[in-house]
C-alpha atoms as a PDB file:
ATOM      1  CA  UNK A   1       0.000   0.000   0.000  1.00  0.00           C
ATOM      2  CA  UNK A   2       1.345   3.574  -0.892  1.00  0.00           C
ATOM      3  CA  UNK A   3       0.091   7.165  -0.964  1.00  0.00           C
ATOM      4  CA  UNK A   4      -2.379   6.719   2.181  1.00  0.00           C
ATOM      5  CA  UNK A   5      -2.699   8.613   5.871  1.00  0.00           C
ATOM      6  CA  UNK A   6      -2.967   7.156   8.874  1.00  0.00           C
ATOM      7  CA  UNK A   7      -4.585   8.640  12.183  1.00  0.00           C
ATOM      8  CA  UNK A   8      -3.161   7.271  15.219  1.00  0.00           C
ATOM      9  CA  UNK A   9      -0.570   6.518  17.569  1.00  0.00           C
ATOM     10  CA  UNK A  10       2.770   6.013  14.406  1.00  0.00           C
ATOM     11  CA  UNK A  11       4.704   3.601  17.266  1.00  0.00           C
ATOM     12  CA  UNK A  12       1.480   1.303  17.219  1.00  0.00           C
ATOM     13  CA  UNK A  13       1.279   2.059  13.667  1.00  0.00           C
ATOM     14  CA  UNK A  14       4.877   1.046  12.632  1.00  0.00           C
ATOM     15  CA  UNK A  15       4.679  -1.680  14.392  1.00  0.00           C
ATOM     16  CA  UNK A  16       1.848  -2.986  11.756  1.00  0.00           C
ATOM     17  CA  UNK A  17       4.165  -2.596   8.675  1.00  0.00           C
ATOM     18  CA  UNK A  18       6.374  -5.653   7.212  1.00  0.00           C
ATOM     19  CA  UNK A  19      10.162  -5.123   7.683  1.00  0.00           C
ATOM     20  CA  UNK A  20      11.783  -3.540   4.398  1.00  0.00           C
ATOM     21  CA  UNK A  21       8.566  -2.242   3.031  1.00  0.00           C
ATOM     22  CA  UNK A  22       9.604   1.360   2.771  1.00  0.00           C
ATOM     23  CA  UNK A  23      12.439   2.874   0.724  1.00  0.00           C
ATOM     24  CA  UNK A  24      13.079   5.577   3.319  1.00  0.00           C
ATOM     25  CA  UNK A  25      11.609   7.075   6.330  1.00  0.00           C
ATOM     26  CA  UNK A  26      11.781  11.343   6.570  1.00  0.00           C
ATOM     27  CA  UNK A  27      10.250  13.005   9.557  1.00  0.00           C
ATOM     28  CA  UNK A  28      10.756  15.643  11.971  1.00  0.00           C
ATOM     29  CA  UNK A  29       9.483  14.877  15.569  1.00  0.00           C
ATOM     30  CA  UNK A  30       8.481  16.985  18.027  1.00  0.00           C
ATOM     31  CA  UNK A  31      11.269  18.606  19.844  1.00  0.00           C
ATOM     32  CA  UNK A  32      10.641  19.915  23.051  1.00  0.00           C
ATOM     33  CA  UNK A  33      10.869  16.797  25.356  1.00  0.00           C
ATOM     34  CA  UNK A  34       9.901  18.888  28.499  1.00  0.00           C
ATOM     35  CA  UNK A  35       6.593  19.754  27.359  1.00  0.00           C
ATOM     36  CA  UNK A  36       4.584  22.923  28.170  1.00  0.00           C
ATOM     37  CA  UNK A  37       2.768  23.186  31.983  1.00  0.00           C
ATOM     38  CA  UNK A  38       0.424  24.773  30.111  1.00  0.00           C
ATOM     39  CA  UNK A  39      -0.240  21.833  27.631  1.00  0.00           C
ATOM     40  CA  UNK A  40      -3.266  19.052  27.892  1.00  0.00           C
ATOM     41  CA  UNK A  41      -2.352  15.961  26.584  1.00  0.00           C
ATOM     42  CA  UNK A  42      -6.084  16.182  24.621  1.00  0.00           C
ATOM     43  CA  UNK A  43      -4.451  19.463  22.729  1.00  0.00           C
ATOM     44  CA  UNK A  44      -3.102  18.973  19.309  1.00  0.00           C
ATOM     45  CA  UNK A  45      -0.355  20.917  21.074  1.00  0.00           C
ATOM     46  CA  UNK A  46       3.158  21.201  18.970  1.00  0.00           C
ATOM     47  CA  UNK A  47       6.688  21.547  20.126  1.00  0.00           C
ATOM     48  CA  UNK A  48       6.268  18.953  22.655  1.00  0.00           C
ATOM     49  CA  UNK A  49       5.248  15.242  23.056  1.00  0.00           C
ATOM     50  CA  UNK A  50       2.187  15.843  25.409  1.00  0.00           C
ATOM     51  CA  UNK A  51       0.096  14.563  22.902  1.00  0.00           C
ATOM     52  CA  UNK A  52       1.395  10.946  22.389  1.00  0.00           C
ATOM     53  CA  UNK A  53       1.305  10.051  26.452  1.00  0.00           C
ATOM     54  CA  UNK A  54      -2.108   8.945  26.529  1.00  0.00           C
ATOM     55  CA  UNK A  55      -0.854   6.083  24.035  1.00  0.00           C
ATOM     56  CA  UNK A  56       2.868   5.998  25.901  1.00  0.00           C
ATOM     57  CA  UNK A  57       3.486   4.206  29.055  1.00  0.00           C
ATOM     58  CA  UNK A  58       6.733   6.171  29.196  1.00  0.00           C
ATOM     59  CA  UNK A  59       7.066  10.215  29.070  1.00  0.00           C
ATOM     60  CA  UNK A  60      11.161  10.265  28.629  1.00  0.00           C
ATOM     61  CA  UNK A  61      11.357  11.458  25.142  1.00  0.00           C
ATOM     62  CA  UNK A  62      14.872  10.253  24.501  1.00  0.00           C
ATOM     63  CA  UNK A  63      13.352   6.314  25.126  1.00  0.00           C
ATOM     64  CA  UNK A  64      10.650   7.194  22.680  1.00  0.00           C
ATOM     65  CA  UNK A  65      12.631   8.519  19.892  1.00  0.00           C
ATOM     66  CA  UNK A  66      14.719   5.387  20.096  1.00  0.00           C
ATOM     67  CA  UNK A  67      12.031   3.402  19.658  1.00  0.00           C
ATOM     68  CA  UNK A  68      10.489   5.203  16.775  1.00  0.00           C
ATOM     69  CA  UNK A  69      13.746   5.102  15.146  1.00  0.00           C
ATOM     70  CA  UNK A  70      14.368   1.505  15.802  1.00  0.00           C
ATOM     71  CA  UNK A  71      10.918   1.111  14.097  1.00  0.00           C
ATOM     72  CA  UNK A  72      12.130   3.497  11.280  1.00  0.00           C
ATOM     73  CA  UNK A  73      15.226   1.380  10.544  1.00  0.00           C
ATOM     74  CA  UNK A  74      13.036  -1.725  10.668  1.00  0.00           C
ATOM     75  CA  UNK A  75      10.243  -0.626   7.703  1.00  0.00           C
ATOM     76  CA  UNK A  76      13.362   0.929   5.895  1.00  0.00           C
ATOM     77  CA  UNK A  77      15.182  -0.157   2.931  1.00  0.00           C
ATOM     78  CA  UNK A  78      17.517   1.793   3.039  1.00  0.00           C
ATOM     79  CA  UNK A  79      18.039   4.492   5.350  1.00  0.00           C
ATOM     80  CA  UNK A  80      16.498   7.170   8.106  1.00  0.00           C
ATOM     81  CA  UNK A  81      16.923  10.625   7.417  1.00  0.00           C
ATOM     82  CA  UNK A  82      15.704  12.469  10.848  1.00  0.00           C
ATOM     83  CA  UNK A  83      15.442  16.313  11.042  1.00  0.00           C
ATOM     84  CA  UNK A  84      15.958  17.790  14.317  1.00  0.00           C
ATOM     85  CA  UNK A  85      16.865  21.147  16.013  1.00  0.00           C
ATOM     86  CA  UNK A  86      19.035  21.112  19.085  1.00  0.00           C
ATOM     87  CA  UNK A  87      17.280  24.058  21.610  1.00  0.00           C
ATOM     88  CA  UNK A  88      17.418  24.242  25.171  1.00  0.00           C
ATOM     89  CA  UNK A  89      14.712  21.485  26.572  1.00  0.00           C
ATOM     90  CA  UNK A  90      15.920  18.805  24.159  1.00  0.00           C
ATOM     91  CA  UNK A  91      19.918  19.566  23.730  1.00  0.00           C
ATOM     92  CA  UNK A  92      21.333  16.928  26.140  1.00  0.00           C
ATOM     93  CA  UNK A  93      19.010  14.233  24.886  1.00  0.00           C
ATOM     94  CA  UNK A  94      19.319  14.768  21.247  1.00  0.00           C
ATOM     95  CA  UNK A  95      23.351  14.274  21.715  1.00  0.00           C
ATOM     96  CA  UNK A  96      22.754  10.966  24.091  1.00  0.00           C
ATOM     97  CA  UNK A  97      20.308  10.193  20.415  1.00  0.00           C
ATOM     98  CA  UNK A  98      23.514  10.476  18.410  1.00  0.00           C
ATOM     99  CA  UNK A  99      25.446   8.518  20.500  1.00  0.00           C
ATOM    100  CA  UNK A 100      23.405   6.182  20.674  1.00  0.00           C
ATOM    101  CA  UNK A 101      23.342   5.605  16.975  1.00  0.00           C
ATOM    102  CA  UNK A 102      26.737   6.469  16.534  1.00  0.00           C
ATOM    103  CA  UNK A 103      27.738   3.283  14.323  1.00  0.00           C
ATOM    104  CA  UNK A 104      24.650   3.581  12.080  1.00  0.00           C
ATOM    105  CA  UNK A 105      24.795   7.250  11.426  1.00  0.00           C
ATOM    106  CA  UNK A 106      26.020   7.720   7.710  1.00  0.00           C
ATOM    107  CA  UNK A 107      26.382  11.637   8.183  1.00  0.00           C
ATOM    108  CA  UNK A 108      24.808  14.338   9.288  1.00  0.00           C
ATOM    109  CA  UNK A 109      24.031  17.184   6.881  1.00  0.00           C
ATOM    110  CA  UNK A 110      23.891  20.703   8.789  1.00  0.00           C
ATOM    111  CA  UNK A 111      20.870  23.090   7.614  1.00  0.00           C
ATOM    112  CA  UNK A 112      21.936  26.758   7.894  1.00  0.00           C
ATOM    113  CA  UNK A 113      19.179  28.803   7.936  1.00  0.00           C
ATOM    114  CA  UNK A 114      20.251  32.471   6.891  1.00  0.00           C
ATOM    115  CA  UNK A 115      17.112  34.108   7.693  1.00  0.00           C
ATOM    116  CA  UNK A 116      17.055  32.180  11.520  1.00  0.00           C
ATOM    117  CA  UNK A 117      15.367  34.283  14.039  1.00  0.00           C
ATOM    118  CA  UNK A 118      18.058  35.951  16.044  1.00  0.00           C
ATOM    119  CA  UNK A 119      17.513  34.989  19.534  1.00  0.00           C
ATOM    120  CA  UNK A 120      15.834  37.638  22.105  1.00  0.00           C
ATOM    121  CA  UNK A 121      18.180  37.707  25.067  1.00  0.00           C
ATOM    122  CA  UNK A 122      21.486  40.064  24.128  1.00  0.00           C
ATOM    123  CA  UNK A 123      25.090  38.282  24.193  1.00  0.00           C
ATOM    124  CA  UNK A 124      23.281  34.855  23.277  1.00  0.00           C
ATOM    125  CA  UNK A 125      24.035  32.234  20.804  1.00  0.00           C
ATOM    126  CA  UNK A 126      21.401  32.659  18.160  1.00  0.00           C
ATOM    127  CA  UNK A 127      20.352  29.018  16.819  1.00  0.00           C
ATOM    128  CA  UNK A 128      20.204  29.226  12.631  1.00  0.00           C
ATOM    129  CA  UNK A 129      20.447  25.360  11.874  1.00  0.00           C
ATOM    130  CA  UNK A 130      18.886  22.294  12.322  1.00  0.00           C
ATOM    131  CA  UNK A 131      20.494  18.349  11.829  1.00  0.00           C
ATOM    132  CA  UNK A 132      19.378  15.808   9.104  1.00  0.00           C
ATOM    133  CA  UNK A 133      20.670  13.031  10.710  1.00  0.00           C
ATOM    134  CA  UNK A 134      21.286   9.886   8.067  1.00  0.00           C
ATOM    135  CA  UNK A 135      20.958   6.721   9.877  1.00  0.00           C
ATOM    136  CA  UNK A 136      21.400   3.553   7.874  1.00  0.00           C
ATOM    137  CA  UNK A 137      19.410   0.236   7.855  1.00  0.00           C
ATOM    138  CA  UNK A 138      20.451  -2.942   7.904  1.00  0.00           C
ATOM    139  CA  UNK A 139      22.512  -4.023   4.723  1.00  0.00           C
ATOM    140  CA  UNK A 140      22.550  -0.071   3.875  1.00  0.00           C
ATOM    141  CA  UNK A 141      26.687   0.221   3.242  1.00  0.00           C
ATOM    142  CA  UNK A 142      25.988   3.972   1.750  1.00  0.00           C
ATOM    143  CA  UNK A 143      24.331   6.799   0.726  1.00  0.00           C
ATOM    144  CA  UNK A 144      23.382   8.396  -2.512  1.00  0.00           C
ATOM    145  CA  UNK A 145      22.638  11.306  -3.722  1.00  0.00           C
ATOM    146  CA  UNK A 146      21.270  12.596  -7.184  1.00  0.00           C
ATOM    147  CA  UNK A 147      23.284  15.390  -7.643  1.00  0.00           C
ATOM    148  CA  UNK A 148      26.855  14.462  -9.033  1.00  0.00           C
ATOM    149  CA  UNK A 149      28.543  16.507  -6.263  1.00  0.00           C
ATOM    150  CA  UNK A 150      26.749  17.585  -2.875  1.00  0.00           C
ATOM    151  CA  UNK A 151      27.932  18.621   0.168  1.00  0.00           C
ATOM    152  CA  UNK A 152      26.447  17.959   3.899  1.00  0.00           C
ATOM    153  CA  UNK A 153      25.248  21.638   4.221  1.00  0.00           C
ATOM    154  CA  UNK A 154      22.454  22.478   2.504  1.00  0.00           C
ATOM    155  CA  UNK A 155      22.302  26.400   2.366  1.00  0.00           C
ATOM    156  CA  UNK A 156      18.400  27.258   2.445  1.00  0.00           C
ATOM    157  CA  UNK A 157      16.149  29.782   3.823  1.00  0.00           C
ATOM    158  CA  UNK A 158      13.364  28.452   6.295  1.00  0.00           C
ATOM    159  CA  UNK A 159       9.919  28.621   4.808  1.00  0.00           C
ATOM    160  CA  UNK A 160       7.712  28.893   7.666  1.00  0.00           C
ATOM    161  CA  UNK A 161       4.291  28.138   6.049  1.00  0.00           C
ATOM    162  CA  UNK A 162       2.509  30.808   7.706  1.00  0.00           C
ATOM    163  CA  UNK A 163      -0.588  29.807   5.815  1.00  0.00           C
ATOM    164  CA  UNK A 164      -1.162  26.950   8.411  1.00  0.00           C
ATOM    165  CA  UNK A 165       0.654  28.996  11.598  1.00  0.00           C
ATOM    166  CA  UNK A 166      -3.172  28.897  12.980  1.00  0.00           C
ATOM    167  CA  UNK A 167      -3.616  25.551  12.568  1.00  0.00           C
ATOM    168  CA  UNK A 168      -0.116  24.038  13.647  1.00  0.00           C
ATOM    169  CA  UNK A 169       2.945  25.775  15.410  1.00  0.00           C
ATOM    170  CA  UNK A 170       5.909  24.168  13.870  1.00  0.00           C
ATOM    171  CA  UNK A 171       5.218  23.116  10.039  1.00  0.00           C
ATOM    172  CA  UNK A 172       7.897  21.524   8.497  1.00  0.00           C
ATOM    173  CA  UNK A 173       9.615  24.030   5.940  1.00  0.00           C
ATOM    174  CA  UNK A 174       8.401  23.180   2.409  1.00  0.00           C
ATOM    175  CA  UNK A 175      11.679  24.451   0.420  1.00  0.00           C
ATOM    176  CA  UNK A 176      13.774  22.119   2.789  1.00  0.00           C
ATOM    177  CA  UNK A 177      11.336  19.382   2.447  1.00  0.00           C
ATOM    178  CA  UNK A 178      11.727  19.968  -0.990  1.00  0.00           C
ATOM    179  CA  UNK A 179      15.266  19.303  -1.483  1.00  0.00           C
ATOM    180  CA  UNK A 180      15.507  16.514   1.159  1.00  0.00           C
ATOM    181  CA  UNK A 181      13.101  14.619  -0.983  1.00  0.00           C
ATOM    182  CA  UNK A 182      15.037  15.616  -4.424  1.00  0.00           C
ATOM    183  CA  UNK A 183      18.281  14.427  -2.971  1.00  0.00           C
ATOM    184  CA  UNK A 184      17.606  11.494  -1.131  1.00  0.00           C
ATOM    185  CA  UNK A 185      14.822   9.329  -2.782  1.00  0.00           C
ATOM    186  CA  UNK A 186      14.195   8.747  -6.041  1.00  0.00           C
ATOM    187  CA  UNK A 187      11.148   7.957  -8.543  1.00  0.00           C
ATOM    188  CA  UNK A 188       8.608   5.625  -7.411  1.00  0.00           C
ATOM    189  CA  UNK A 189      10.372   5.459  -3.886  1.00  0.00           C
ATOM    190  CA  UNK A 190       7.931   4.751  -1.051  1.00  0.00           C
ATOM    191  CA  UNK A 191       8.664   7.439   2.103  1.00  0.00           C
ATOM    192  CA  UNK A 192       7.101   7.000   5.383  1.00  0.00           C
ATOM    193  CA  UNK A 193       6.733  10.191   7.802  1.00  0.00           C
ATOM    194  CA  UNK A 194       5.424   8.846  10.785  1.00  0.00           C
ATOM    195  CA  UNK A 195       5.015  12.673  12.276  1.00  0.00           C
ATOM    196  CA  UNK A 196       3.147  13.910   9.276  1.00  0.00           C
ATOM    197  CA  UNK A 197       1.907  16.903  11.085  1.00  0.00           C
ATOM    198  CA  UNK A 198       0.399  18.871   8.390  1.00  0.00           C
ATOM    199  CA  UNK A 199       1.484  16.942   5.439  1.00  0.00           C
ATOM    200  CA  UNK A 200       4.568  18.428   3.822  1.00  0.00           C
ATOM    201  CA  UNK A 201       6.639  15.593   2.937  1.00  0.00           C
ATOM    202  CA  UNK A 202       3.616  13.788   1.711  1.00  0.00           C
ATOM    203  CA  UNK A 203       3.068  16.846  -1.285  1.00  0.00           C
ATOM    204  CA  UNK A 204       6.818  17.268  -1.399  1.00  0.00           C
ATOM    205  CA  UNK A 205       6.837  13.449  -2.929  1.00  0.00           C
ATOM    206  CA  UNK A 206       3.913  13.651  -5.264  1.00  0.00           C
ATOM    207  CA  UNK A 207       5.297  16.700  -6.663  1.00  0.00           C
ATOM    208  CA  UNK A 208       8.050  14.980  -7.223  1.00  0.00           C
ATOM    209  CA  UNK A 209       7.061  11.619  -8.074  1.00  0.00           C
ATOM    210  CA  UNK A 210       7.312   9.657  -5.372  1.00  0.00           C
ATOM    211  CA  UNK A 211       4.740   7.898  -3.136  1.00  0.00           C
ATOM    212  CA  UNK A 212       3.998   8.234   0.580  1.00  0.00           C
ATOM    213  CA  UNK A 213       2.888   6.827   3.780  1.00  0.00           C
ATOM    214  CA  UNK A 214       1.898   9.268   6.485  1.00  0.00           C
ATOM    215  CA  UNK A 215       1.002   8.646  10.214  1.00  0.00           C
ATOM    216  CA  UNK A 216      -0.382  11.388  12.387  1.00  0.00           C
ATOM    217  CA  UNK A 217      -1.847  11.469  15.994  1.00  0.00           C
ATOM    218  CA  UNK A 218      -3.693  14.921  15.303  1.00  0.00           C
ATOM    219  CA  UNK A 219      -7.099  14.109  13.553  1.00  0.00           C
ATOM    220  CA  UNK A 220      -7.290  18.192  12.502  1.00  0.00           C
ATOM    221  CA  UNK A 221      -3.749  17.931  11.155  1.00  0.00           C
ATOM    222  CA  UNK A 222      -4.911  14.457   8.983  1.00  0.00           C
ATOM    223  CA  UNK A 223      -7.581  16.508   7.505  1.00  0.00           C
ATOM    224  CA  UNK A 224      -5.544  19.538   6.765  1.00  0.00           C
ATOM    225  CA  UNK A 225      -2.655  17.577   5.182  1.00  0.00           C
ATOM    226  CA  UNK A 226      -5.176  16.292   2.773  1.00  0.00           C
ATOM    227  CA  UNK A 227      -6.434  19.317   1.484  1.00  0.00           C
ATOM    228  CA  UNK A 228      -3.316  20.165   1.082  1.00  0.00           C
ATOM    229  CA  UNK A 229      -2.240  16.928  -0.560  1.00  0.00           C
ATOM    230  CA  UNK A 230      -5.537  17.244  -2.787  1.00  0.00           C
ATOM    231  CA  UNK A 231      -4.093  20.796  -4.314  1.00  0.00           C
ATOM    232  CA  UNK A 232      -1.345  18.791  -5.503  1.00  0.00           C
ATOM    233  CA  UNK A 233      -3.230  16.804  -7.613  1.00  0.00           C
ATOM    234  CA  UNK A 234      -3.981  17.159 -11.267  1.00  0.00           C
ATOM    235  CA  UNK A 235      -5.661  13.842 -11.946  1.00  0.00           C
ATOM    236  CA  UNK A 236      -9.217  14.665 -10.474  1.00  0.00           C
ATOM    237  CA  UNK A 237     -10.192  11.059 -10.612  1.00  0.00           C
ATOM    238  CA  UNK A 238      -7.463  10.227  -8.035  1.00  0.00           C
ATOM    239  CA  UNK A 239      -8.542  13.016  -5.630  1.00  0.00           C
ATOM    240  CA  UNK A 240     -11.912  11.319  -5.764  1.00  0.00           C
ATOM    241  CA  UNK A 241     -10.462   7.853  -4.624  1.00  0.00           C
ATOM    242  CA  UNK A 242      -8.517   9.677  -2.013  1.00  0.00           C
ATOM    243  CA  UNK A 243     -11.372  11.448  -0.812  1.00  0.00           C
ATOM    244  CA  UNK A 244     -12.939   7.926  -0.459  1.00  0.00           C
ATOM    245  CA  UNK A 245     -10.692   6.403   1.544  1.00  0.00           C
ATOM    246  CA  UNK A 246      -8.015   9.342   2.576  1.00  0.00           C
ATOM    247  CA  UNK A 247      -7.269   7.629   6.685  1.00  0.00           C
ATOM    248  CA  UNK A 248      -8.172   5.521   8.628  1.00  0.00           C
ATOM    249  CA  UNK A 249      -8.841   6.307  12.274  1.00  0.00           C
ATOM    250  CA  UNK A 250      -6.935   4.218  15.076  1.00  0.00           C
ATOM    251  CA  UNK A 251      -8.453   4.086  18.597  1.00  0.00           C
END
């Protein structure tokens, strides 16, 4: 099965798949492992991972993202390619994460962000890039890219998608999407984001002709990524079958 959401818990849901039946698996998960005291876990809440502990029996994000990448590397082909920015709440963690996979990690490819929001408190550090961490699976000796020569920084302006800011706090940045897709997969490649949020990898690969597999805990973000994944489209028949059967709702 290809080009299909999925609302529901995307441990649980990754856990369903076959080993090897992705090419790749792209996401970006939510960052903030200390959550917000304001946050209910029954808010579609970003930045943290409030929402996911009424279907987690642990709340140590660190344990979780292991797990989720474990899972990752299991459905994958060929390799993980994890997006994360190092702030203040997750820092220590995200390190241990690299650690951790230290003998699977392929490279990691430094975003700069020239137009990164200079931080608010004088004599700071201002934060202007983010990781794509490569992590291979099993039987993956290497990685390849489709440009003949390519470097691990990729140079490219954050595109905040302020058309959604209302609906979801942290979208994924198209542009980067973009190349992350045009790099790294090819043609007819299947790639999973198991934190589809509001559905930009899924229109980055039928854009560029690939396929995807999206899992999402947030039943107003599932809608919104297909409308989104509808304007896409050309082939009106298709958006009729999506519209049919776009997700399927997991309790």
């Amino acid at each position: 099965m290809k080009d299909y959401i999925k609302c529901g818990d995307c441990l649980k849901l990754m856990k369903e798949l076959p080993d090897k039946s992705v090419d790749v698996c792209f996401t970006s998960p939510p960052y903030n492992d200390k959550g917000s005291a304001k946050a209910d876990v029954s808010e579609h809440t970003e930045g943290n991972h409030k929402k996911y502990l009424h279907v987690e029996t642990r709340k140590d994000w660190f344990e979780w993202q292991c797990e989720c990448i474990d899972e990752m590397l299991r459905v994958s082909k060929k390799y993980v390619l994890y997006n994360i920015q190092g702030i203040k709440a997750n820092r220590e963690n995200l390190y241990k994460l690299i650690g951790h996979y230290a003998k699977r990690i392929h490279d990691i490819v430094v975003w700069y962000k020239p137009n990164g929001v200079p931080t608010s408190t004088p004599n700071k550090i201002s934060n202007s890039y983010e990781f794509l961490i490569i992590i291979k699976s099993d039987g993956t000796k290497g990685v390849d890219v489709n440009s003949k020569f390519y470097r691990n920084v990729i140079i490219q302006n954050n595109n905040p998608n302020k058309e959604y800011a209302k609906i979801h706090r942290a979208v994924m940045s198209k542009s980067f999407c973009d190349e992350v897709i045009k790099e790294f997969t090819q043609k007819g490649d299947i790639v999973l984001d198991p934190f589809l949020g509001m559905g930009t990898t899924a229109v980055c690969c039928k854009e560029q002709g690939r396929n995807y597999i999206g899992f999402e805990i947030n039943e107003v973000y599932c809608k919104e990524a297909m409308k989104r994944i509808e304007s896409t489209l050309c082939d009106f028949e298709q958006i009729d079958i999506l519209k049919e059967n776009w997700y399927e709702r997991f309790v």
